[in-house]
Protein backbone atom coordinates (compact mmCIF):
# COMPACT_ATOMS: atom_id res chain seq x y z
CA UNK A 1 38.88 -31.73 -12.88
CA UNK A 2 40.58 -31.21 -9.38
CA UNK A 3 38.20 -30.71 -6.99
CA UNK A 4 41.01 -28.78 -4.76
CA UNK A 5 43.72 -25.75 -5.96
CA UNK A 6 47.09 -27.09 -6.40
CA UNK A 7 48.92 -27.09 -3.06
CA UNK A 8 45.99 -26.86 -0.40
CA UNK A 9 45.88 -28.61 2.25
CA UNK A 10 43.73 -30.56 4.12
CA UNK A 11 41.91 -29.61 7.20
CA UNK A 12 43.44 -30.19 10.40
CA UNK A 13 39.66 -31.83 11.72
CA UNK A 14 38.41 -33.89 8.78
CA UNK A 15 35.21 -32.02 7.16
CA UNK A 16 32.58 -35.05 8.64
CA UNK A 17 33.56 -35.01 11.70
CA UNK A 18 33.19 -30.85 11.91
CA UNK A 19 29.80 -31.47 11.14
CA UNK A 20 28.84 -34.10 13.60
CA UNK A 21 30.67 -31.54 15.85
CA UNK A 22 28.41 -28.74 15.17
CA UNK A 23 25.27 -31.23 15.29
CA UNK A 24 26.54 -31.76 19.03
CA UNK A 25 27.24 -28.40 20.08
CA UNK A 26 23.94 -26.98 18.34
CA UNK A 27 21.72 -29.99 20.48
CA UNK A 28 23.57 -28.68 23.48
CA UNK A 29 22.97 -25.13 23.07
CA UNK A 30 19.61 -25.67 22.36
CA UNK A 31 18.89 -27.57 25.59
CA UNK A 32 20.69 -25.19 27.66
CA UNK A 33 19.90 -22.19 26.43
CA UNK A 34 16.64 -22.85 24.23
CA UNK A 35 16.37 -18.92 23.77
CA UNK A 36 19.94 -18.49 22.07
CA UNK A 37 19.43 -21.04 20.24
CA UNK A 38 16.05 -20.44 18.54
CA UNK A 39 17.84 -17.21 17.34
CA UNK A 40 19.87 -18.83 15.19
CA UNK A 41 17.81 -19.91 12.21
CA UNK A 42 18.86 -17.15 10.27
CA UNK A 43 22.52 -19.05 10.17
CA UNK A 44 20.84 -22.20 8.68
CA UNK A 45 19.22 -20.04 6.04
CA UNK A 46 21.67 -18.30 4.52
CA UNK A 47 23.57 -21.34 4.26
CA UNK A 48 20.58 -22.96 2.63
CA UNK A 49 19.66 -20.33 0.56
CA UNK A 50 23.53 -20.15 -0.55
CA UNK A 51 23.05 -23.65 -1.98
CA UNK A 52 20.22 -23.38 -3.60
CA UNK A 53 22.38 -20.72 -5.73
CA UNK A 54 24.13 -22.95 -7.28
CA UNK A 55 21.53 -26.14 -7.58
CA UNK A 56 20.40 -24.58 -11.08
CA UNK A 57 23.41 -23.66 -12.66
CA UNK A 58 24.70 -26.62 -11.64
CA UNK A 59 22.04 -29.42 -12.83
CA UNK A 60 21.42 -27.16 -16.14
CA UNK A 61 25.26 -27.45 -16.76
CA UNK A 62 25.74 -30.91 -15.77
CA UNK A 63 22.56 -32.39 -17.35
CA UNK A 64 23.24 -30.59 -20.69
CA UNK A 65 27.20 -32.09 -20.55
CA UNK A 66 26.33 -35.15 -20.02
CA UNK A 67 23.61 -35.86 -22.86
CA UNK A 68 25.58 -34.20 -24.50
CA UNK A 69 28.84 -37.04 -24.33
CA UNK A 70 25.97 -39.87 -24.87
CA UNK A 71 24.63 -37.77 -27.75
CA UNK A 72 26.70 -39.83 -30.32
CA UNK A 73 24.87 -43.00 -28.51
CA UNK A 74 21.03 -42.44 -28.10
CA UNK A 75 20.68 -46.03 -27.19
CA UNK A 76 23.29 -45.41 -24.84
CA UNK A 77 21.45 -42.61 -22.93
CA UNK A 78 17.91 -44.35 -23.09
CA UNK A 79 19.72 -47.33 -21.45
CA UNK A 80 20.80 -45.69 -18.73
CA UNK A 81 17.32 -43.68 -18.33
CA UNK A 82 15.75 -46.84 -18.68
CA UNK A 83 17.42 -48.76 -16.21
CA UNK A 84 17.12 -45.58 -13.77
CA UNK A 85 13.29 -45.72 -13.62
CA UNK A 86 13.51 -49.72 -13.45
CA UNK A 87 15.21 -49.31 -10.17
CA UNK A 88 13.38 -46.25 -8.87
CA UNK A 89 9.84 -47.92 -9.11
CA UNK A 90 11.37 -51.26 -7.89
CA UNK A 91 12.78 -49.25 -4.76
CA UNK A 92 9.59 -47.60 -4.47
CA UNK A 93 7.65 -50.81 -4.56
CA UNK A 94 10.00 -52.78 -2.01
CA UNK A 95 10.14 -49.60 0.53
CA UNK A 96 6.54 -49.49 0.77
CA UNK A 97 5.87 -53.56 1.44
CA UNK A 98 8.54 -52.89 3.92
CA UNK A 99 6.73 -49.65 5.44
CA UNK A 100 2.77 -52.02 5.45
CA UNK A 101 4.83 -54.61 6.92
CA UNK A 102 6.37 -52.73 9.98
CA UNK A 103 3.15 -51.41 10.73
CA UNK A 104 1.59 -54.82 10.45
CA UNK A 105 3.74 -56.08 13.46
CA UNK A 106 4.08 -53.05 15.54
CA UNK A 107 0.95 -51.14 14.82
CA UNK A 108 1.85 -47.73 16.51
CA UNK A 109 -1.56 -46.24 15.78
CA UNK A 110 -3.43 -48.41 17.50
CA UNK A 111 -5.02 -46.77 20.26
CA UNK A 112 -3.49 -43.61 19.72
CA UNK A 113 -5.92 -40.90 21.19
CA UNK A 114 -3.89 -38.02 19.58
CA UNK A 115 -4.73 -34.37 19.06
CA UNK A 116 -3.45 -32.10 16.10
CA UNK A 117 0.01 -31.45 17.00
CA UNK A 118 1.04 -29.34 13.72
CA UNK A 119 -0.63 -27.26 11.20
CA UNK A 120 -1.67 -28.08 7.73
CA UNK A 121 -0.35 -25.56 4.61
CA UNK A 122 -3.16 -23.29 3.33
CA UNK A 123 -4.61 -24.73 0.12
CA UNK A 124 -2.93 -28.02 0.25
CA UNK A 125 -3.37 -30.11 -2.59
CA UNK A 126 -5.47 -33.56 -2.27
CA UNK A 127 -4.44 -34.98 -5.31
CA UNK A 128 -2.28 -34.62 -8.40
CA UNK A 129 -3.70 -32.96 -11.74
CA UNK A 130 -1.54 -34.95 -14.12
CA UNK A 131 -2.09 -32.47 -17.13
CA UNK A 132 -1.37 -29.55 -15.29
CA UNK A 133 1.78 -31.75 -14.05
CA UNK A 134 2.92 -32.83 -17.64
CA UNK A 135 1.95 -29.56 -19.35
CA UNK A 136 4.63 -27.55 -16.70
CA UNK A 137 7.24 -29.89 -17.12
CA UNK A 138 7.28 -28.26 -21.24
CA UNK A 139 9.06 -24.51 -19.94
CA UNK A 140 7.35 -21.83 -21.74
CA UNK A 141 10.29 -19.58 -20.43
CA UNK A 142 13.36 -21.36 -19.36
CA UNK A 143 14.81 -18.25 -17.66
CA UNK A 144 11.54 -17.88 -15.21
CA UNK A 145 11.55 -21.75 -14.63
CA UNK A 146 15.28 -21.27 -13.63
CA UNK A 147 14.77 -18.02 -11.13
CA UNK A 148 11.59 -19.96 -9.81
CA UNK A 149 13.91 -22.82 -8.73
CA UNK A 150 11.92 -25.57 -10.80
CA UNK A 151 13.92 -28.29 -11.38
CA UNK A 152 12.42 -30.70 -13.31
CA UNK A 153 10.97 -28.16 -16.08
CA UNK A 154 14.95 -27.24 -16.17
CA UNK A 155 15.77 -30.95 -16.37
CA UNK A 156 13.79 -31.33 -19.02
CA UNK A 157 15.04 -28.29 -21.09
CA UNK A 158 18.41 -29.45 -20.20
CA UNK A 159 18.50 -32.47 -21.86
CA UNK A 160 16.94 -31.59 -24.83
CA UNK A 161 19.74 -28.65 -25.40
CA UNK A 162 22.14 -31.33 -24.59
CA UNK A 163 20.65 -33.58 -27.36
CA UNK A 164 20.40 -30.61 -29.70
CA UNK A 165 24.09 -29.72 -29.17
CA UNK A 166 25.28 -33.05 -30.08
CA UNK A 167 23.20 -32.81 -33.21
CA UNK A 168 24.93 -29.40 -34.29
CA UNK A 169 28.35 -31.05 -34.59
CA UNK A 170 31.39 -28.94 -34.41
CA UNK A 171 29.35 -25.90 -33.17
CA UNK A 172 28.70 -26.87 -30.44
CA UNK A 173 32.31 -26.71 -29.18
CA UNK A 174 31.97 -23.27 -27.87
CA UNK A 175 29.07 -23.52 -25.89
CA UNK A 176 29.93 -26.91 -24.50
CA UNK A 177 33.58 -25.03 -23.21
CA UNK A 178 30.96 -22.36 -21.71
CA UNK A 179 29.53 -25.28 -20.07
CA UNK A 180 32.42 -27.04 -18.48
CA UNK A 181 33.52 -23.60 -17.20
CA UNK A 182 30.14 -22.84 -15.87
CA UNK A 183 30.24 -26.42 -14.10
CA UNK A 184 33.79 -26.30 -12.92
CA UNK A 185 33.12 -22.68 -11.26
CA UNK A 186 29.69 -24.10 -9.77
CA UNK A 187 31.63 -26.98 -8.03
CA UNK A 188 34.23 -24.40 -6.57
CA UNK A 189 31.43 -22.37 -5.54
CA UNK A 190 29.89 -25.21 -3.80
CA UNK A 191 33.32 -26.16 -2.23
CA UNK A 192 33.82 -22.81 -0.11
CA UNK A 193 29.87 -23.03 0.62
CA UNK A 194 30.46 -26.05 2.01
CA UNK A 195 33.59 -25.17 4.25
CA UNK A 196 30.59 -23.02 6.35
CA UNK A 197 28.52 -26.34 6.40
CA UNK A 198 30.34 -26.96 10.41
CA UNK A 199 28.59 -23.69 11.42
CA UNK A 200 25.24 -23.67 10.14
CA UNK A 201 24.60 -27.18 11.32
CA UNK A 202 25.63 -25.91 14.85
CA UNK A 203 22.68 -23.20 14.27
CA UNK A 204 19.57 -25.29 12.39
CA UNK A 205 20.37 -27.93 14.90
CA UNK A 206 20.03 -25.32 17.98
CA UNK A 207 17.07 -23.99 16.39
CA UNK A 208 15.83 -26.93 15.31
CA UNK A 209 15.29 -28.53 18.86
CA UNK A 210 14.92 -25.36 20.73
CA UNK A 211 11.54 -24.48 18.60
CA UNK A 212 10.10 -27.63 18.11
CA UNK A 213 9.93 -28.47 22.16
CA UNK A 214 9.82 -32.54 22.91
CA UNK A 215 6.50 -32.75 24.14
CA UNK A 216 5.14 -34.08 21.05
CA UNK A 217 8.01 -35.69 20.04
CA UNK A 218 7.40 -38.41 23.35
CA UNK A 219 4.20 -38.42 22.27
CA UNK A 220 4.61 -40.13 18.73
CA UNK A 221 7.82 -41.41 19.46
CA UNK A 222 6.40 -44.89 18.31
CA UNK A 223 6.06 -44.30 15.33
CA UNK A 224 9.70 -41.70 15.32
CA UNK A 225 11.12 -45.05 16.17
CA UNK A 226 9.41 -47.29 13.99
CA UNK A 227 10.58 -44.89 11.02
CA UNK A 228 14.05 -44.79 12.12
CA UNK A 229 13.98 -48.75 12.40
CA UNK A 230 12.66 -48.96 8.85
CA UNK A 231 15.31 -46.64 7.50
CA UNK A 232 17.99 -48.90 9.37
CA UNK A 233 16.40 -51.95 7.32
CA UNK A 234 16.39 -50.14 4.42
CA UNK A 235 20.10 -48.77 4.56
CA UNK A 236 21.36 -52.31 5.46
CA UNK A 237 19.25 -53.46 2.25
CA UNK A 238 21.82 -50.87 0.47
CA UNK A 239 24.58 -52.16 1.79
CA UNK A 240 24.03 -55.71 1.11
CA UNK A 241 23.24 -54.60 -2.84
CA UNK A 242 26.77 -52.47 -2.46
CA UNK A 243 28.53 -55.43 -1.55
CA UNK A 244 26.50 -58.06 -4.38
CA UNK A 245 28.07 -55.48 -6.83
CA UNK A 246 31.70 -55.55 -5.30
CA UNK A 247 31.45 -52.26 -3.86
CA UNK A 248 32.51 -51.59 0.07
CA UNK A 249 29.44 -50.35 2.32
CA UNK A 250 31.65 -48.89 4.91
CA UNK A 251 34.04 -47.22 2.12
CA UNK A 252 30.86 -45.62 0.36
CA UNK A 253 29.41 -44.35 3.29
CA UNK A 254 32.55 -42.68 4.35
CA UNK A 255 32.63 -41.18 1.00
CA UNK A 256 29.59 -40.08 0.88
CA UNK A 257 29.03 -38.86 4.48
CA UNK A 258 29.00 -34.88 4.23
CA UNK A 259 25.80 -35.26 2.00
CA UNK A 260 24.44 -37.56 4.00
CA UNK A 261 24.90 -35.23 7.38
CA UNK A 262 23.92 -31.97 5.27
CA UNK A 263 20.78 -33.96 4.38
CA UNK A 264 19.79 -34.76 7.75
CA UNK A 265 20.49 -31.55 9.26
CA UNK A 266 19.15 -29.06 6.45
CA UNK A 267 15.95 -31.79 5.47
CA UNK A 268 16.64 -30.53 1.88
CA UNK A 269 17.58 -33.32 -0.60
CA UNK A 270 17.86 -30.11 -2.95
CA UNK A 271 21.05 -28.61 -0.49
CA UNK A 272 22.96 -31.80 -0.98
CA UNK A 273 23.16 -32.05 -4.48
CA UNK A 274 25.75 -29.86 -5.54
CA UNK A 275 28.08 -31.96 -2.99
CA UNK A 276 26.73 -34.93 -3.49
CA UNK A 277 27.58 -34.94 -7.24
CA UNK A 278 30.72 -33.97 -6.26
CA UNK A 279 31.60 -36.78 -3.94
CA UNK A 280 30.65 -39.36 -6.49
CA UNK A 281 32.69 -38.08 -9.35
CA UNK A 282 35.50 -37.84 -6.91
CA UNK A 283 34.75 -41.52 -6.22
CA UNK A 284 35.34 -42.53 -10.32
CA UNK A 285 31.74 -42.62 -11.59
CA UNK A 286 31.74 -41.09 -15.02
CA UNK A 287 30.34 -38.00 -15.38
CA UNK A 288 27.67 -38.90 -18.13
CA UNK A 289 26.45 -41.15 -14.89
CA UNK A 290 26.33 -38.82 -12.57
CA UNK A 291 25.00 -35.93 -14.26
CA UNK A 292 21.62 -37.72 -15.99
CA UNK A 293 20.72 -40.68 -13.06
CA UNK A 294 21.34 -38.03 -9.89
CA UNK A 295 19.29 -35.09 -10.85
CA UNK A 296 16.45 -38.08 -11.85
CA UNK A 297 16.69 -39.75 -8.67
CA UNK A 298 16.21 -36.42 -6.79
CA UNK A 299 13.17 -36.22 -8.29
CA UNK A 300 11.86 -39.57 -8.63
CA UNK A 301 13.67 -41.78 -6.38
CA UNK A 302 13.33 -40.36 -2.63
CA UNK A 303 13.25 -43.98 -1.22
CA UNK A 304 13.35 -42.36 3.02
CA UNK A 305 10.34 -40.34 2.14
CA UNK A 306 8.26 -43.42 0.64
CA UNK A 307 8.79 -45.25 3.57
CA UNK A 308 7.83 -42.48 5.41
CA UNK A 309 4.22 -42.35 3.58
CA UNK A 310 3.61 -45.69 3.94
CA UNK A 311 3.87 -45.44 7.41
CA UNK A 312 2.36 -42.25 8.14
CA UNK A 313 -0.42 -43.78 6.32
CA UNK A 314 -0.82 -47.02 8.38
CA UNK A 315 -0.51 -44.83 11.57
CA UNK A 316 -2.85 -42.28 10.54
CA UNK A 317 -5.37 -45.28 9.49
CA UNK A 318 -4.72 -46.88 12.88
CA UNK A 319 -5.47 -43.94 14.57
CA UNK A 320 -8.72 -43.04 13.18
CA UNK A 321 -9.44 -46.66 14.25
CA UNK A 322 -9.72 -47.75 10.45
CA UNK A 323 -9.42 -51.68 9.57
CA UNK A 324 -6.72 -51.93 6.99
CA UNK A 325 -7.91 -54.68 4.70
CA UNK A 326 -6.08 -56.69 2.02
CA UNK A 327 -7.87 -53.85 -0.21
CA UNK A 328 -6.95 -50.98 1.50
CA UNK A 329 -3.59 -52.49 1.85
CA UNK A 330 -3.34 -52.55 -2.18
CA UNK A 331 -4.97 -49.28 -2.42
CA UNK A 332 -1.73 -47.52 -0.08
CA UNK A 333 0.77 -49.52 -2.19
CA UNK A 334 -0.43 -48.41 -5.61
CA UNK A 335 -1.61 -45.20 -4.97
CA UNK A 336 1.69 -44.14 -3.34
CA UNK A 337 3.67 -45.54 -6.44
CA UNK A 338 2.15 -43.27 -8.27
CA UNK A 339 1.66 -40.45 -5.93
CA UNK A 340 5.12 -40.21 -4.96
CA UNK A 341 6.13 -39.74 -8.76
CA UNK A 342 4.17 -37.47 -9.57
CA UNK A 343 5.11 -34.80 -6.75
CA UNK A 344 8.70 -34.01 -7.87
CA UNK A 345 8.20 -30.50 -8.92
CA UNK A 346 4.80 -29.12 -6.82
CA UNK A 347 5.59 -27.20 -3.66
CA UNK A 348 4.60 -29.28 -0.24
CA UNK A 349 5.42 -32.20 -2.90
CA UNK A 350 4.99 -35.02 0.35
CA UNK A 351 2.28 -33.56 2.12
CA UNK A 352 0.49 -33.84 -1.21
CA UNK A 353 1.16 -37.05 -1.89
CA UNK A 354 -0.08 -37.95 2.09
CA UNK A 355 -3.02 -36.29 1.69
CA UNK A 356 -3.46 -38.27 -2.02
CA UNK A 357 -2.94 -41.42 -0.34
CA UNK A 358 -5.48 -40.67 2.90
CA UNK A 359 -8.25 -39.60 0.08
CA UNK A 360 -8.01 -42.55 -1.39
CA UNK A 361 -8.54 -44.77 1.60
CA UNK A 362 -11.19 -42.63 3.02
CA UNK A 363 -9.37 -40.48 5.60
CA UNK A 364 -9.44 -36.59 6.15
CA UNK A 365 -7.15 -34.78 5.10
CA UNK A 366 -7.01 -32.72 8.27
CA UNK A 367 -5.23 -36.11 9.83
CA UNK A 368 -2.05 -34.61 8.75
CA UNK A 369 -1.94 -32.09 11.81
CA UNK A 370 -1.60 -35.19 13.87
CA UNK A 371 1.46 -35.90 13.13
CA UNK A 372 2.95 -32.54 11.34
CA UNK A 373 4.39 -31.08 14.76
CA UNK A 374 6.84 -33.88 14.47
CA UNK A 375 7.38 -34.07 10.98
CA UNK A 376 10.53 -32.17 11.21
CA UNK A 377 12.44 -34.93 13.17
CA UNK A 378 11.43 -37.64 10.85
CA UNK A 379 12.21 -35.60 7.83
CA UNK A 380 15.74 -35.25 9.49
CA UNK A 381 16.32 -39.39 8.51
CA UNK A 382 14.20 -39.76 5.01
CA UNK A 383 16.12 -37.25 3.51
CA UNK A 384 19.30 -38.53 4.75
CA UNK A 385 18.35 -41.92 3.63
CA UNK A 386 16.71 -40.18 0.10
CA UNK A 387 20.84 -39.46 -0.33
CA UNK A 388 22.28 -42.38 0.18
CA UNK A 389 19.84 -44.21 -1.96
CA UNK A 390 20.77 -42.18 -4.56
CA UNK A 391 24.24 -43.15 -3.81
CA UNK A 392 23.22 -46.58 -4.45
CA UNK A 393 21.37 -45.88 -7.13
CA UNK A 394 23.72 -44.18 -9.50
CA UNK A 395 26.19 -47.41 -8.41
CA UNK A 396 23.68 -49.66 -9.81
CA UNK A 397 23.16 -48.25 -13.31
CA UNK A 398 26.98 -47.96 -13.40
CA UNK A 399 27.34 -51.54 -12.77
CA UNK A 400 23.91 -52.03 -15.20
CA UNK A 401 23.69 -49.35 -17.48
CA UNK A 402 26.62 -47.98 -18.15
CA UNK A 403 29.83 -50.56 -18.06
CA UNK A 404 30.93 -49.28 -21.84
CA UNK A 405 31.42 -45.84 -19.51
CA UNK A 406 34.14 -47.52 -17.28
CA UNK A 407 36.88 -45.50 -19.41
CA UNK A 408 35.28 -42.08 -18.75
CA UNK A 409 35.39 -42.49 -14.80
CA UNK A 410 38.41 -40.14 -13.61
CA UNK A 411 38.50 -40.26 -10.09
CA UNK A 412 38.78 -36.45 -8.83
CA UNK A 413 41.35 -35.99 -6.02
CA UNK A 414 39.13 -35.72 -2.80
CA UNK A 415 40.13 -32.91 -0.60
């Protein structure tokens, strides 16, 4: 499917680079005229909100499609879910030794006579209640689960309808055409959403920075750094695995930038998937690919944010002047394995899985509001990087999953 109407044209300013414009001028406006731009938030909003408009349609019509095609196949579709959740938990596993190990040579706790510098959500969650967790992925009412925004309950109803519809044979035909319309209108939709995205960068940027002051931002800007260094490590990681499996770093990125900029501006993994599914079928990955492994690794693979708990962790531990043993050490690395999975689909999904992680090593809970005034800025980069991992990780079950696919990748004209 084009992504573009016949005849349009490209813009005059290439899409990126009106972004990174609008991250500029919003940074400027905000330290010149803080006032003007905290009154902007309600630009970033409705752009955010317009996103999430299509998010549902969109994964329920793209998940269904795609188990749908690998219905004929079942080994075909477990092989490519299996193979998913290999890599996520390696990922996981490998961003977290890298998170312990950073704070093992920099320690930017230590010392650190901090005072709360954020607030903690009302009734925050400690830990995860796994039946509650595994008994609302099963939707009781797939319409409510839908309006409520709950995407792995519609995941999960997706790909059983897909499964059913290959079943059914021949009729299935006319809801699968429904589908492919629904899809190919959600993607258009997404496209003039997007053509806004300059513009309501410009405004969460400016409100972003005007609201949030930099006092406290100078005052953990240790660990800000150390995070940001770590997420360098672990995007260069990427690109070395890009280029193992004959596929150009540089190139990808490029690709692949406008999700990566809308995830670092808007902090919402969520907002970037309608484009970011876009990009990659543009870039020849089949659709079977990129409609089962991307909505999973949304969920379960948000490799920026696990490095982000293990070193929130560390810190935290460091500043409440707490030895991290070999024990404790272990304790952090396994319980945020499984944390971290098992937030996908509860509101505040990372805070719970900090405060998880700092129950089970003996910390308060209340330790979050040390760091939580700053949270925004380091959200800004794990969510980024939570993209471009996913980039990677789609890449790798195409190269490991799904090479008897190669024939279904039609690369959509980019625009």
């Amino acid at each position: 499917m084009a992504s573009t109407a016949a005849g349009a044209k490209k813009p005059a300013i290439p899409l990126p680079l009106q972004m990174l414009i609008g991250l500029v001028l919003g940074l400027v406006l905000a330290f010149l005229w803080p006032k003007a731009g905290a009154a902007l938030q309600p630009i970033g909003t409705a752009f955010i909100e317009a996103i999430k408009m299509v998010v549902i349609p969109l994964v329920f019509s793209a998940v269904t499609l795609g188990v749908y095609k690998m219905g004929a196949d079942m080994r075909q579709l477990g092989r490519v879910a299996v193979v998913s959740f290999v890599w996520f938990y390696l990922a996981t596993f490998l961003l977290i030794v890298i998170g312990l190990a950073l704070d093992g040579l920099f320690h930017p706790g230590a010392g650190a006579n901090l005072v709360p510098t954020g607030k903690i959500p009302p009734n925050l969650a400690i830990g995860v209640d796994w039946v509650k967790y595994l008994l609302d992925l099963i939707p009781s009412n797939i319409v409510a689960v839908m309006a409520a925004q709950k995407i792995l309950p519609t995941l999960v109803f997706a790909v059983l309808f897909g499964m059913a519809l290959a079943g059914i044979g021949e009729a299935a035909r006319p809801a699968i055409a429904v589908m492919e319309a629904v899809l190919a209108a959600m993607f258009r939709l997404t496209q003039w959403i997007i053509a806004t995205a300059p513009l309501a960068i410009f405004g969460i940027m400016a409100w972003l920075f005007a609201t949030q002051g930099t006092a406290t931002i100078f005052a953990l800007a240790k660990l800000i750094g150390l995070m940001y260094l770590g997420l360098a490590i672990v995007v260069a990681l990427f690109c070395v695995m890009m280029v193992l499996m004959g596929e150009p770093p540089i190139g990808t990125i490029r690709k692949v930038l406008e999700p990566v900029l809308l995830g670092f501006t808007t902090r919402s993994s969520e907002v970037t998937l309608p484009i970011h599914m876009e990009k990659l079928r543009q870039m020849g990955v089949p659709d079977k690919i990129v409609s089962v492994v991307l909505p999973l690794g949304y969920s379960f693979n948000l490799d920026g944010t696990i490095l982000y708990l293990s070193l929130a962790v560390t810190f935290l531990a460091e500043a409440y002047n707490l030895h991290l043993t070999w024990s404790a050490l272990a304790t952090i690395l396994v319980t945020t394995m499984i944390a971290s999975k098992g937030v996908a689909n509860i509101p505040s999904g990372g805070l719970v899985a900090l405060a998880t992680i700092l129950t089970a090593i003996g910390l308060p809970v209340e330790a979050i509001a040390l760091i939580a005034g700053v949270d925004a800025f380091m959200d800004m980069g794990r969510t980024a990087t939570n993209v471009f991992g996913n980039t990677v990780a789609v890449m790798l079950v195409q190269k490991l999953g799904g090479k008897d696919l190669a024939s279904d990748a039609v690369a959509v004209p980019a625009e």
